[in-house]
PDB file of N, CA and C in Angstrom:
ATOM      1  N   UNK A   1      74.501 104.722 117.908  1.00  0.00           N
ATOM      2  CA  UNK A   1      75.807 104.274 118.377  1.00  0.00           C
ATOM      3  C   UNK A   1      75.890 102.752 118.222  1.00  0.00           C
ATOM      4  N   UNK A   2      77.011 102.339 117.604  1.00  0.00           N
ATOM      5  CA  UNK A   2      77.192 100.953 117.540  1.00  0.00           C
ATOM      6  C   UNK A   2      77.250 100.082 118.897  1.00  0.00           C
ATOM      7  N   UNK A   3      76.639  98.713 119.237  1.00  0.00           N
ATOM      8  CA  UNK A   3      76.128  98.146 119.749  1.00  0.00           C
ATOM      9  C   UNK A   3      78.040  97.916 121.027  1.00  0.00           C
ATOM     10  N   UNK A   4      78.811  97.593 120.191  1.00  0.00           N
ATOM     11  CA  UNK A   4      80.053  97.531 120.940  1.00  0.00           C
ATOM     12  C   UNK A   4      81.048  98.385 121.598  1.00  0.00           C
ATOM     13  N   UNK A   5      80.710  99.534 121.122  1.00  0.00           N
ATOM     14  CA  UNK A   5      81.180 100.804 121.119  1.00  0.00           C
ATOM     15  C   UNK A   5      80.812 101.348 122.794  1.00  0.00           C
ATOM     16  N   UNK A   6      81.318 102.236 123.673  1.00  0.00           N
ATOM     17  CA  UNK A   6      81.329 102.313 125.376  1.00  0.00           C
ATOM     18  C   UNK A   6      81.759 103.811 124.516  1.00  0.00           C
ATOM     19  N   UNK A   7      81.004 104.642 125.793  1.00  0.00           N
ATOM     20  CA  UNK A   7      81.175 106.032 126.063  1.00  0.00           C
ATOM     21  C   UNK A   7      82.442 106.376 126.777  1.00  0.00           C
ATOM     22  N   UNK A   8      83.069 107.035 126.673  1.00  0.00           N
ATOM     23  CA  UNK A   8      83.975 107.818 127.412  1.00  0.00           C
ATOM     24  C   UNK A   8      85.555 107.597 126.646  1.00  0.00           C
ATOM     25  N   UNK A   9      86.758 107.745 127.886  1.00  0.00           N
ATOM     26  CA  UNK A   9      88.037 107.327 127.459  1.00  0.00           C
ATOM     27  C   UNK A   9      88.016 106.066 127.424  1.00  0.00           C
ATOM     28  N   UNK A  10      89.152 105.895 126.093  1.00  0.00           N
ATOM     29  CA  UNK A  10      89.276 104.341 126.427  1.00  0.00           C
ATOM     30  C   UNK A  10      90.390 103.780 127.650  1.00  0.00           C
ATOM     31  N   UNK A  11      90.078 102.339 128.082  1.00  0.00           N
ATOM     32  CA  UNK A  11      91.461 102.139 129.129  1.00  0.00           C
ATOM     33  C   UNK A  11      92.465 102.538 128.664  1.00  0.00           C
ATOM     34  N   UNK A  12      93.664 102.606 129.615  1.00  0.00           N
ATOM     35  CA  UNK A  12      94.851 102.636 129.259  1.00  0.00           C
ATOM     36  C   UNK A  12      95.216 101.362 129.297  1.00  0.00           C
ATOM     37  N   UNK A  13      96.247 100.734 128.389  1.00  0.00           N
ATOM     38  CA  UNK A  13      96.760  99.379 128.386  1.00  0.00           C
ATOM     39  C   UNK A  13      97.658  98.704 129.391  1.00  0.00           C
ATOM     40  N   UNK A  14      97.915  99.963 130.320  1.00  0.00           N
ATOM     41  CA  UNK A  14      98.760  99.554 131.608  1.00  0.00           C
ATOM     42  C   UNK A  14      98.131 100.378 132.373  1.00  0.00           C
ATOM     43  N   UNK A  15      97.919  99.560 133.490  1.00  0.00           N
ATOM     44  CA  UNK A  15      97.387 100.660 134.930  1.00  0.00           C
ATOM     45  C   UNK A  15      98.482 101.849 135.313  1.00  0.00           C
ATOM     46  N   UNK A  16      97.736 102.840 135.816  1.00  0.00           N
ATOM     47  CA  UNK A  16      98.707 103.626 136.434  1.00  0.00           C
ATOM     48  C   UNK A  16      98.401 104.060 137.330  1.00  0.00           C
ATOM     49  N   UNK A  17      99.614 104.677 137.869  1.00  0.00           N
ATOM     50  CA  UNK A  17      98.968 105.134 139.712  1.00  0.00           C
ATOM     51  C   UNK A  17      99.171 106.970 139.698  1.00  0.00           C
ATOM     52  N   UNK A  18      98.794 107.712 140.117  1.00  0.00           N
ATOM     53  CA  UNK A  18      99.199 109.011 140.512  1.00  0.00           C
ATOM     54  C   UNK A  18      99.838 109.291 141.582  1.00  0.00           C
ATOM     55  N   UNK A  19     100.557 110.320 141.110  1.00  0.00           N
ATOM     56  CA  UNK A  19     101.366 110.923 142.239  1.00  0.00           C
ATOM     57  C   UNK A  19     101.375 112.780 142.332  1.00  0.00           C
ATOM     58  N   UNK A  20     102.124 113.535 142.487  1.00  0.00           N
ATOM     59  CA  UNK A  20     101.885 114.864 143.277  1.00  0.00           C
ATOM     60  C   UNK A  20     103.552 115.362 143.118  1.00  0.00           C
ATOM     61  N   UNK A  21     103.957 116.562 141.750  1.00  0.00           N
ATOM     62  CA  UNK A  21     105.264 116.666 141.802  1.00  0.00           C
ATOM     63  C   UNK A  21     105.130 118.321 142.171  1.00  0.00           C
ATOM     64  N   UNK A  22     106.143 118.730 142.520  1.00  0.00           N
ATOM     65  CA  UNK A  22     106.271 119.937 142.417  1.00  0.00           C
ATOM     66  C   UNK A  22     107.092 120.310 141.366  1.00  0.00           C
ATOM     67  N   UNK A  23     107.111 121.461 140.696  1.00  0.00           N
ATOM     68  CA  UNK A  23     107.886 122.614 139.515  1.00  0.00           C
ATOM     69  C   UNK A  23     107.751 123.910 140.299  1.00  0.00           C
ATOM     70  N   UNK A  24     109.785 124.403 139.330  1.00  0.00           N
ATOM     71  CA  UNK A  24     109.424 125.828 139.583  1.00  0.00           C
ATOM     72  C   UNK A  24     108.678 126.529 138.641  1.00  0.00           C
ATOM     73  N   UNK A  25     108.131 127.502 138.771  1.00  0.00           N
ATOM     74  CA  UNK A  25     107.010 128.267 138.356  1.00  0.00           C
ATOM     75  C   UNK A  25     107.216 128.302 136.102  1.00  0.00           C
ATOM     76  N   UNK A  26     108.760 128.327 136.367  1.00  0.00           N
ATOM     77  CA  UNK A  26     109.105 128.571 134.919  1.00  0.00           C
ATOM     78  C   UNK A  26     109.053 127.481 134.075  1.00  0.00           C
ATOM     79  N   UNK A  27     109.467 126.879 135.001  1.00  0.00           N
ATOM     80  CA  UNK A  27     109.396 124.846 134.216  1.00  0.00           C
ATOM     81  C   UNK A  27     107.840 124.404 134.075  1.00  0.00           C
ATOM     82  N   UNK A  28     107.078 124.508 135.133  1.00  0.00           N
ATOM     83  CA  UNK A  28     105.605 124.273 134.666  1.00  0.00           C
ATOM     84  C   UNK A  28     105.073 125.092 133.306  1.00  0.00           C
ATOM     85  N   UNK A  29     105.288 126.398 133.361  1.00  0.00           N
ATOM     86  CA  UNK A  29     105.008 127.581 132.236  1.00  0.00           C
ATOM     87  C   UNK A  29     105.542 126.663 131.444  1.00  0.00           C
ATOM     88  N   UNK A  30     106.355 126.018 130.905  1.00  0.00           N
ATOM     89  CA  UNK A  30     106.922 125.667 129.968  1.00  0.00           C
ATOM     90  C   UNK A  30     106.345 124.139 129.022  1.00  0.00           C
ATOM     91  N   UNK A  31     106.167 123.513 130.599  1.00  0.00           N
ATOM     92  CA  UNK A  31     105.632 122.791 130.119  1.00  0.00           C
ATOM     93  C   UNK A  31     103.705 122.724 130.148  1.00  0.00           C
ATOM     94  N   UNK A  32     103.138 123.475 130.136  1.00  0.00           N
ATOM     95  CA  UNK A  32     102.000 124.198 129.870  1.00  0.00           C
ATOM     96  C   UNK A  32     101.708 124.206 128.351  1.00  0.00           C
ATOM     97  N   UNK A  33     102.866 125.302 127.852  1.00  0.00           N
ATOM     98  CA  UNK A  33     102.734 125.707 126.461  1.00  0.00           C
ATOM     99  C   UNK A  33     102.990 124.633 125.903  1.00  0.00           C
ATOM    100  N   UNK A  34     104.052 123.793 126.024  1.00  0.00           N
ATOM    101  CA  UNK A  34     104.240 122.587 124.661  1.00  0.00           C
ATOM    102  C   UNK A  34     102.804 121.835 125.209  1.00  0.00           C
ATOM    103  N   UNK A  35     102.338 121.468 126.278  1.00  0.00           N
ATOM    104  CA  UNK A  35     100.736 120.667 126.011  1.00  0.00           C
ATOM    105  C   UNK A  35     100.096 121.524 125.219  1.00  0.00           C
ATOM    106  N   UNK A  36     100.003 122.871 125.236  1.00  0.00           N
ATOM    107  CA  UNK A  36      98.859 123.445 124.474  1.00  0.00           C
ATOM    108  C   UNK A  36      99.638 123.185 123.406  1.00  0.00           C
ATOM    109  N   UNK A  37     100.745 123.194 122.977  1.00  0.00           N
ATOM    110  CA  UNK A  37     100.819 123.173 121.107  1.00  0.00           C
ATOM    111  C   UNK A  37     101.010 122.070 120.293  1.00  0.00           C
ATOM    112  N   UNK A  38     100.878 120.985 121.734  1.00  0.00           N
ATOM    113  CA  UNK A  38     101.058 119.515 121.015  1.00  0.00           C
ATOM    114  C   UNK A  38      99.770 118.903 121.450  1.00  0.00           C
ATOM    115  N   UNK A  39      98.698 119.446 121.878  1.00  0.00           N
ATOM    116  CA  UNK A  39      97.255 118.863 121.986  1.00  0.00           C
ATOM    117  C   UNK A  39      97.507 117.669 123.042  1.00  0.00           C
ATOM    118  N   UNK A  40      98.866 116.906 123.709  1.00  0.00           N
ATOM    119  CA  UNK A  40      98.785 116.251 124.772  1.00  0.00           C
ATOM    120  C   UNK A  40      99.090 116.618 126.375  1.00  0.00           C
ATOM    121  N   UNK A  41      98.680 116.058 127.089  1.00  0.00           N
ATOM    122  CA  UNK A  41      98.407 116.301 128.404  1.00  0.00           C
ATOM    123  C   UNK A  41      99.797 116.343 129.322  1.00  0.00           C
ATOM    124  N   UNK A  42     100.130 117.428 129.943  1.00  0.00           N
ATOM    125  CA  UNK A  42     100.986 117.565 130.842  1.00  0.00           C
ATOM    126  C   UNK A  42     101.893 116.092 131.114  1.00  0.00           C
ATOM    127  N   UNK A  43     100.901 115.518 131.661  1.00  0.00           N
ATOM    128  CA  UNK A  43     101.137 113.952 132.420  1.00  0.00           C
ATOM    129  C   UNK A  43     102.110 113.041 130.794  1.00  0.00           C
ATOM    130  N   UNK A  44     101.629 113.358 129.681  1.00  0.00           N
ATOM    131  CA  UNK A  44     102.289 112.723 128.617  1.00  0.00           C
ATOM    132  C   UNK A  44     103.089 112.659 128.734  1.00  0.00           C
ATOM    133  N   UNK A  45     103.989 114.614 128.571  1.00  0.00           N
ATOM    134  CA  UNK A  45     105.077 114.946 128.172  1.00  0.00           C
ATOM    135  C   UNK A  45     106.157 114.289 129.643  1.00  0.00           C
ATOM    136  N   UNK A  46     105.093 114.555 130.375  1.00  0.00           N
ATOM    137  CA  UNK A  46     106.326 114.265 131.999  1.00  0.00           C
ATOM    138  C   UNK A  46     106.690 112.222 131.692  1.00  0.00           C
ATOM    139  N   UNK A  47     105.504 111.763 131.439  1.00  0.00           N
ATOM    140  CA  UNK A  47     106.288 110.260 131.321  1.00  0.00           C
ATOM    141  C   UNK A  47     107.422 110.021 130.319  1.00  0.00           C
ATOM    142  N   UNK A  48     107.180 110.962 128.961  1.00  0.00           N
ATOM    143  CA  UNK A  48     108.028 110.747 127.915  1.00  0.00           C
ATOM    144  C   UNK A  48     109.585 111.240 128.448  1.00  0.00           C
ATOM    145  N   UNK A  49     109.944 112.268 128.711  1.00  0.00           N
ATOM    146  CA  UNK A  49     110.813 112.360 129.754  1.00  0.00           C
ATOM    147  C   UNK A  49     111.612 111.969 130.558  1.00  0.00           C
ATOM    148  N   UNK A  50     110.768 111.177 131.509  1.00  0.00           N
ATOM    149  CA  UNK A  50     111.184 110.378 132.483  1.00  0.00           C
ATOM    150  C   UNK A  50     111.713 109.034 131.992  1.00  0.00           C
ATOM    151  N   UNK A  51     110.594 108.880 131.109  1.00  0.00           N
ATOM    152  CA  UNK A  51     110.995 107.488 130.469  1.00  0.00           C
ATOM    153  C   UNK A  51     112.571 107.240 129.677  1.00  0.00           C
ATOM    154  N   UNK A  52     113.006 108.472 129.101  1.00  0.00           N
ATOM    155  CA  UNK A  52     114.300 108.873 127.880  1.00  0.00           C
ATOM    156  C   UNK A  52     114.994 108.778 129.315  1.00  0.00           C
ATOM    157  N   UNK A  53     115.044 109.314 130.188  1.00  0.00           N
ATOM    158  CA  UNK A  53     116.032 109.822 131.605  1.00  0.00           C
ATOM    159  C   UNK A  53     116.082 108.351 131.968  1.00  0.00           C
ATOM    160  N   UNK A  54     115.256 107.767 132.250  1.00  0.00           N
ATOM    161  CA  UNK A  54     115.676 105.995 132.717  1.00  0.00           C
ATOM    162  C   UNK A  54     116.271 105.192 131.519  1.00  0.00           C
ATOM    163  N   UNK A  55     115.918 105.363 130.487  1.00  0.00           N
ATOM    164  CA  UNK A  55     116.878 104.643 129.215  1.00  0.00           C
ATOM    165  C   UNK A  55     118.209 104.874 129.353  1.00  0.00           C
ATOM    166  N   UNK A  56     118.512 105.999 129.441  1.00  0.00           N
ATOM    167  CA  UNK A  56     119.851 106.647 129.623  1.00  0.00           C
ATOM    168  C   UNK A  56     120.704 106.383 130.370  1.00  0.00           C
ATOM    169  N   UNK A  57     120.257 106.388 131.752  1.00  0.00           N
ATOM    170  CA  UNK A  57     120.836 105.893 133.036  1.00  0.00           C
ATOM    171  C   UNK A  57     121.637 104.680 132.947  1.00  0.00           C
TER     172      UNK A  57
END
C-alpha cells in the first residue's frame, strides 16, 4: 500500500450531522429499490431531493 494512501472511507468535504425520518412503508420500498439499482445509499438519493425541493422554493 502506498505510503499516503489511509484505509477506509474517504472524508466527506462537508461535515454532516444525522437525523431520524420517518416513511410510509411504500415510499421507503421505493426508495430501497432505486439504491439497489443505482449502487448509492438511501441517504444520497434523500439529499438529492431535498436539495432540488429547496432550489425550487
Amino acid at each position: 500500500m502506498p505510503e499516503n494512501k489511509t484505509r477506509g472511507r474517504p472524508k466527506a468535504k462537508e461535515k454532516m450531522e444525522q437525523i431520524t425520518i420517518k416513511l410510509p412503508p411504500k415510499m421507503l420500498e421505493g426508495l430501497r429499490e432505486l439504491s439497489d439499482e443505482s449502487y448509492n445509499p438511501m441517504s444520497y438519493h434523500i439529499r438529492q431531493a431535498l436539495a432540488e425541493y429547496l432550489r425550487k422554493k
